[in-house]
N, C-alpha and C. Protein backbone atom coordinates (compact mmCIF):
# COMPACT_ATOMS: atom_id res chain seq x y z
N UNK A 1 62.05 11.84 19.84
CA UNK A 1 61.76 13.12 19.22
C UNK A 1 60.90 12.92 17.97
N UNK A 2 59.61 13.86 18.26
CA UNK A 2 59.07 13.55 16.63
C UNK A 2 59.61 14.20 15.18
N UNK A 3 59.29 13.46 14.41
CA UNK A 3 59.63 14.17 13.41
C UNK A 3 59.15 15.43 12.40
N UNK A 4 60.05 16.20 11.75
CA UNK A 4 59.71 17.60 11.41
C UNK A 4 58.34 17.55 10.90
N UNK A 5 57.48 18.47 11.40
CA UNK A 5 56.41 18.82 9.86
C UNK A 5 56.59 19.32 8.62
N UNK A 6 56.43 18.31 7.57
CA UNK A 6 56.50 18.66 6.59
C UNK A 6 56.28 20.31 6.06
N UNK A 7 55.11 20.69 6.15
CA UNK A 7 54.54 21.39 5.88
C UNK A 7 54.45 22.88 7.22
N UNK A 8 55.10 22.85 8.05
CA UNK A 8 55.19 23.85 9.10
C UNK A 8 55.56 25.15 8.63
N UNK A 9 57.04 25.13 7.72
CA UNK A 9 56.87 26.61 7.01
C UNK A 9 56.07 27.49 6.46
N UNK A 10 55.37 26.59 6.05
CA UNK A 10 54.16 27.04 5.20
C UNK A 10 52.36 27.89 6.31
N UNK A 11 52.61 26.86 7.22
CA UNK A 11 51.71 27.17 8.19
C UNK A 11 52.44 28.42 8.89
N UNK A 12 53.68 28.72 9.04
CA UNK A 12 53.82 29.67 9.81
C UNK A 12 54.06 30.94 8.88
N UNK A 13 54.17 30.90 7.82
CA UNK A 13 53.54 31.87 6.69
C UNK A 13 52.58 32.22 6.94
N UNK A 14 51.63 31.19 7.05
CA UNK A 14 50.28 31.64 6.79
C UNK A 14 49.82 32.87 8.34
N UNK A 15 50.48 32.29 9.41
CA UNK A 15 50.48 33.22 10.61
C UNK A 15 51.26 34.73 10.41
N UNK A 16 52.61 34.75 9.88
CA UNK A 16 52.62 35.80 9.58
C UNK A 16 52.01 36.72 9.02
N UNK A 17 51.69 35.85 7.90
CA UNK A 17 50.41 36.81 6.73
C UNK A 17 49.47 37.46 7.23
N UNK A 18 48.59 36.51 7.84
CA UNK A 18 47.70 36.83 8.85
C UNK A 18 48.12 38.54 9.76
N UNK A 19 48.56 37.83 10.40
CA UNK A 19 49.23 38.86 11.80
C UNK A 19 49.58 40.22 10.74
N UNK A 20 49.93 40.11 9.79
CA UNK A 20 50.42 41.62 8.71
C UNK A 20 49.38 42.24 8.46
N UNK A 21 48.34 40.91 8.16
CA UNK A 21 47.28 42.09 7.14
C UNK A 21 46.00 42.24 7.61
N UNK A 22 45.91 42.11 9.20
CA UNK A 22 45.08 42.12 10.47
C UNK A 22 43.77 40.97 10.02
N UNK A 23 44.56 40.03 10.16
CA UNK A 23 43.88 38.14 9.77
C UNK A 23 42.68 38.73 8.61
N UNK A 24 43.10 39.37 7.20
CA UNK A 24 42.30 39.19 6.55
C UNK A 24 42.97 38.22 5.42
N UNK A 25 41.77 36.87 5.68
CA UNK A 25 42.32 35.85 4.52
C UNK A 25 42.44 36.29 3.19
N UNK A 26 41.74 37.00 2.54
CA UNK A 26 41.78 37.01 1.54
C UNK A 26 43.50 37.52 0.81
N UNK A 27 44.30 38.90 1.50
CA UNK A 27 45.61 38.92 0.98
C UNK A 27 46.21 37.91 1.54
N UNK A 28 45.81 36.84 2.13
CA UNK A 28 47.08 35.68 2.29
C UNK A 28 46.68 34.44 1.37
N UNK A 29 46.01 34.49 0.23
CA UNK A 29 45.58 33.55 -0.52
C UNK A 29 46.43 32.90 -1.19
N UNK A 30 47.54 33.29 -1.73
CA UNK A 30 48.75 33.12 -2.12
C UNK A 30 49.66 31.65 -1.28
N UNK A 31 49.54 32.36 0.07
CA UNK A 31 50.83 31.55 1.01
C UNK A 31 49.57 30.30 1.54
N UNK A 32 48.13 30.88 1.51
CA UNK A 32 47.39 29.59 1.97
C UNK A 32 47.52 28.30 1.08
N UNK A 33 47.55 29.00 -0.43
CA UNK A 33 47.61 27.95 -1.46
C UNK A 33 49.28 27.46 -1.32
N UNK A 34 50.01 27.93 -0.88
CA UNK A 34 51.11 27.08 -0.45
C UNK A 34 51.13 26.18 -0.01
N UNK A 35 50.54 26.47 1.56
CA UNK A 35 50.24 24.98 2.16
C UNK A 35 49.50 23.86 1.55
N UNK A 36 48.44 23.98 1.16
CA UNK A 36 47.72 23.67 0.14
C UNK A 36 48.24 22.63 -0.37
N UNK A 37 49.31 23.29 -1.55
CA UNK A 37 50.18 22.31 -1.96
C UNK A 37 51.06 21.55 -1.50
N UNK A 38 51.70 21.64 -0.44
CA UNK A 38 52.53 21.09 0.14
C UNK A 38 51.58 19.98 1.26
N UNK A 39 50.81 20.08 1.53
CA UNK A 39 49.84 19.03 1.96
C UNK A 39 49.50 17.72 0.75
N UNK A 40 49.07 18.65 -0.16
CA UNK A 40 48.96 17.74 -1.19
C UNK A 40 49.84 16.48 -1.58
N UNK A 41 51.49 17.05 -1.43
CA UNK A 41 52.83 16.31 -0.92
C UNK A 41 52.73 15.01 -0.72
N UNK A 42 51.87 15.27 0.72
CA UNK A 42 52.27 14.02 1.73
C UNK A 42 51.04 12.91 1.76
N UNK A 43 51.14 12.00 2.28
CA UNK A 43 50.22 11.27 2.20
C UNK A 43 49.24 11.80 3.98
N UNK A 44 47.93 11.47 3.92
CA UNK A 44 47.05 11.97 5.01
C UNK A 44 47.59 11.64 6.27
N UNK A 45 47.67 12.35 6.93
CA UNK A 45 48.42 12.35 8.27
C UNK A 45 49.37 12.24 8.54
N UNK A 46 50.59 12.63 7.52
CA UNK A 46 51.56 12.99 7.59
C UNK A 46 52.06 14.14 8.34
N UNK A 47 51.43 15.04 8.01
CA UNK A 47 50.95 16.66 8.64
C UNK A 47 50.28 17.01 9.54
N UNK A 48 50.60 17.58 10.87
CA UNK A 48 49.52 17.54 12.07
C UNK A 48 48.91 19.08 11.49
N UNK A 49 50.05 20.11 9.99
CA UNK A 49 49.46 21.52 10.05
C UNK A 49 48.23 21.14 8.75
N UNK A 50 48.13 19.94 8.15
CA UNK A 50 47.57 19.80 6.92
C UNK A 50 46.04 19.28 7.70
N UNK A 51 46.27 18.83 9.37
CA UNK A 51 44.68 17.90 9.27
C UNK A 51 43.51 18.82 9.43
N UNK A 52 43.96 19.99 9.17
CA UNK A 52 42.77 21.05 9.37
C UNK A 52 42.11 21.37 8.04
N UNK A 53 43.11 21.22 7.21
CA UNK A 53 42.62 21.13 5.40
C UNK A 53 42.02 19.70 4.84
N UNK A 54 42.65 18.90 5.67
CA UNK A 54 41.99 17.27 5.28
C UNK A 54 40.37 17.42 5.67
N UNK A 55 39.89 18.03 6.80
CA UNK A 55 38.64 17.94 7.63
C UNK A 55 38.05 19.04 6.92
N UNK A 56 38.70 19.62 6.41
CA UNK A 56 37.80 21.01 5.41
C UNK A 56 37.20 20.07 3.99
N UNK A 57 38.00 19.49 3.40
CA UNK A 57 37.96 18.33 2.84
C UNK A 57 37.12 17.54 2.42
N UNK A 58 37.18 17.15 3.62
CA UNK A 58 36.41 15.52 3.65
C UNK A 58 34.78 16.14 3.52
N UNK A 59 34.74 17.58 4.38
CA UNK A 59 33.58 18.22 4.36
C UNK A 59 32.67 18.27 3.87
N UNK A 60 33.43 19.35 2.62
CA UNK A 60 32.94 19.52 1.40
C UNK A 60 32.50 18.40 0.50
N UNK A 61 33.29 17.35 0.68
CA UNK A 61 33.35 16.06 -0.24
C UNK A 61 31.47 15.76 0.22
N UNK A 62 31.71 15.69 1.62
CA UNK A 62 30.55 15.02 2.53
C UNK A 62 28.94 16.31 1.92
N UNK A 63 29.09 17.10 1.78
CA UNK A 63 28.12 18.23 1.60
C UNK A 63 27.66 18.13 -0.10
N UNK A 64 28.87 17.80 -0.75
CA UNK A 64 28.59 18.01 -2.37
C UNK A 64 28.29 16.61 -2.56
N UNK A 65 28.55 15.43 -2.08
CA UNK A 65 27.81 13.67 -2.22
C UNK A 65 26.27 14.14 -1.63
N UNK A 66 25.63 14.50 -0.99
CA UNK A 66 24.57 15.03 -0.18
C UNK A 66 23.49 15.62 -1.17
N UNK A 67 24.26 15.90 -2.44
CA UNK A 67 22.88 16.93 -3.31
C UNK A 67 22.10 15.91 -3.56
């Protein structure tokens, strides 16, 4: 059995939020920065709900080294 995601409550916040406020991110900014932090937590790949924020990430990192 694998083990819990750290960070899953937080991701399924963020679905509720979503689903409430007809997926507009902006009123779920709050519960996104939750996860956020709770990613921050763990070390990288700890989180299968955090590797979507790691790759947002690395992105930006990759776009702003680029100027």
């Amino acid at each position: 059995m694998l083990p819990k995601d750290p960070c899953q409550k937080q991701a399924c916040e963020i679905q509720k939020c979503l689903q409430a406020n007809n997926y507009n991110e902006l009123k779920c900014q709050t519960v996104i920065q939750e996860l956020r932090k709770c990613c921050a937590r763990y070390p990288k790949g700890r989180s299968l709900v955090c590797s979507g924020f790691e790759k947002e990430e690395e992105n930006l990192t990759l776009k702003s080294g680029s100027k």
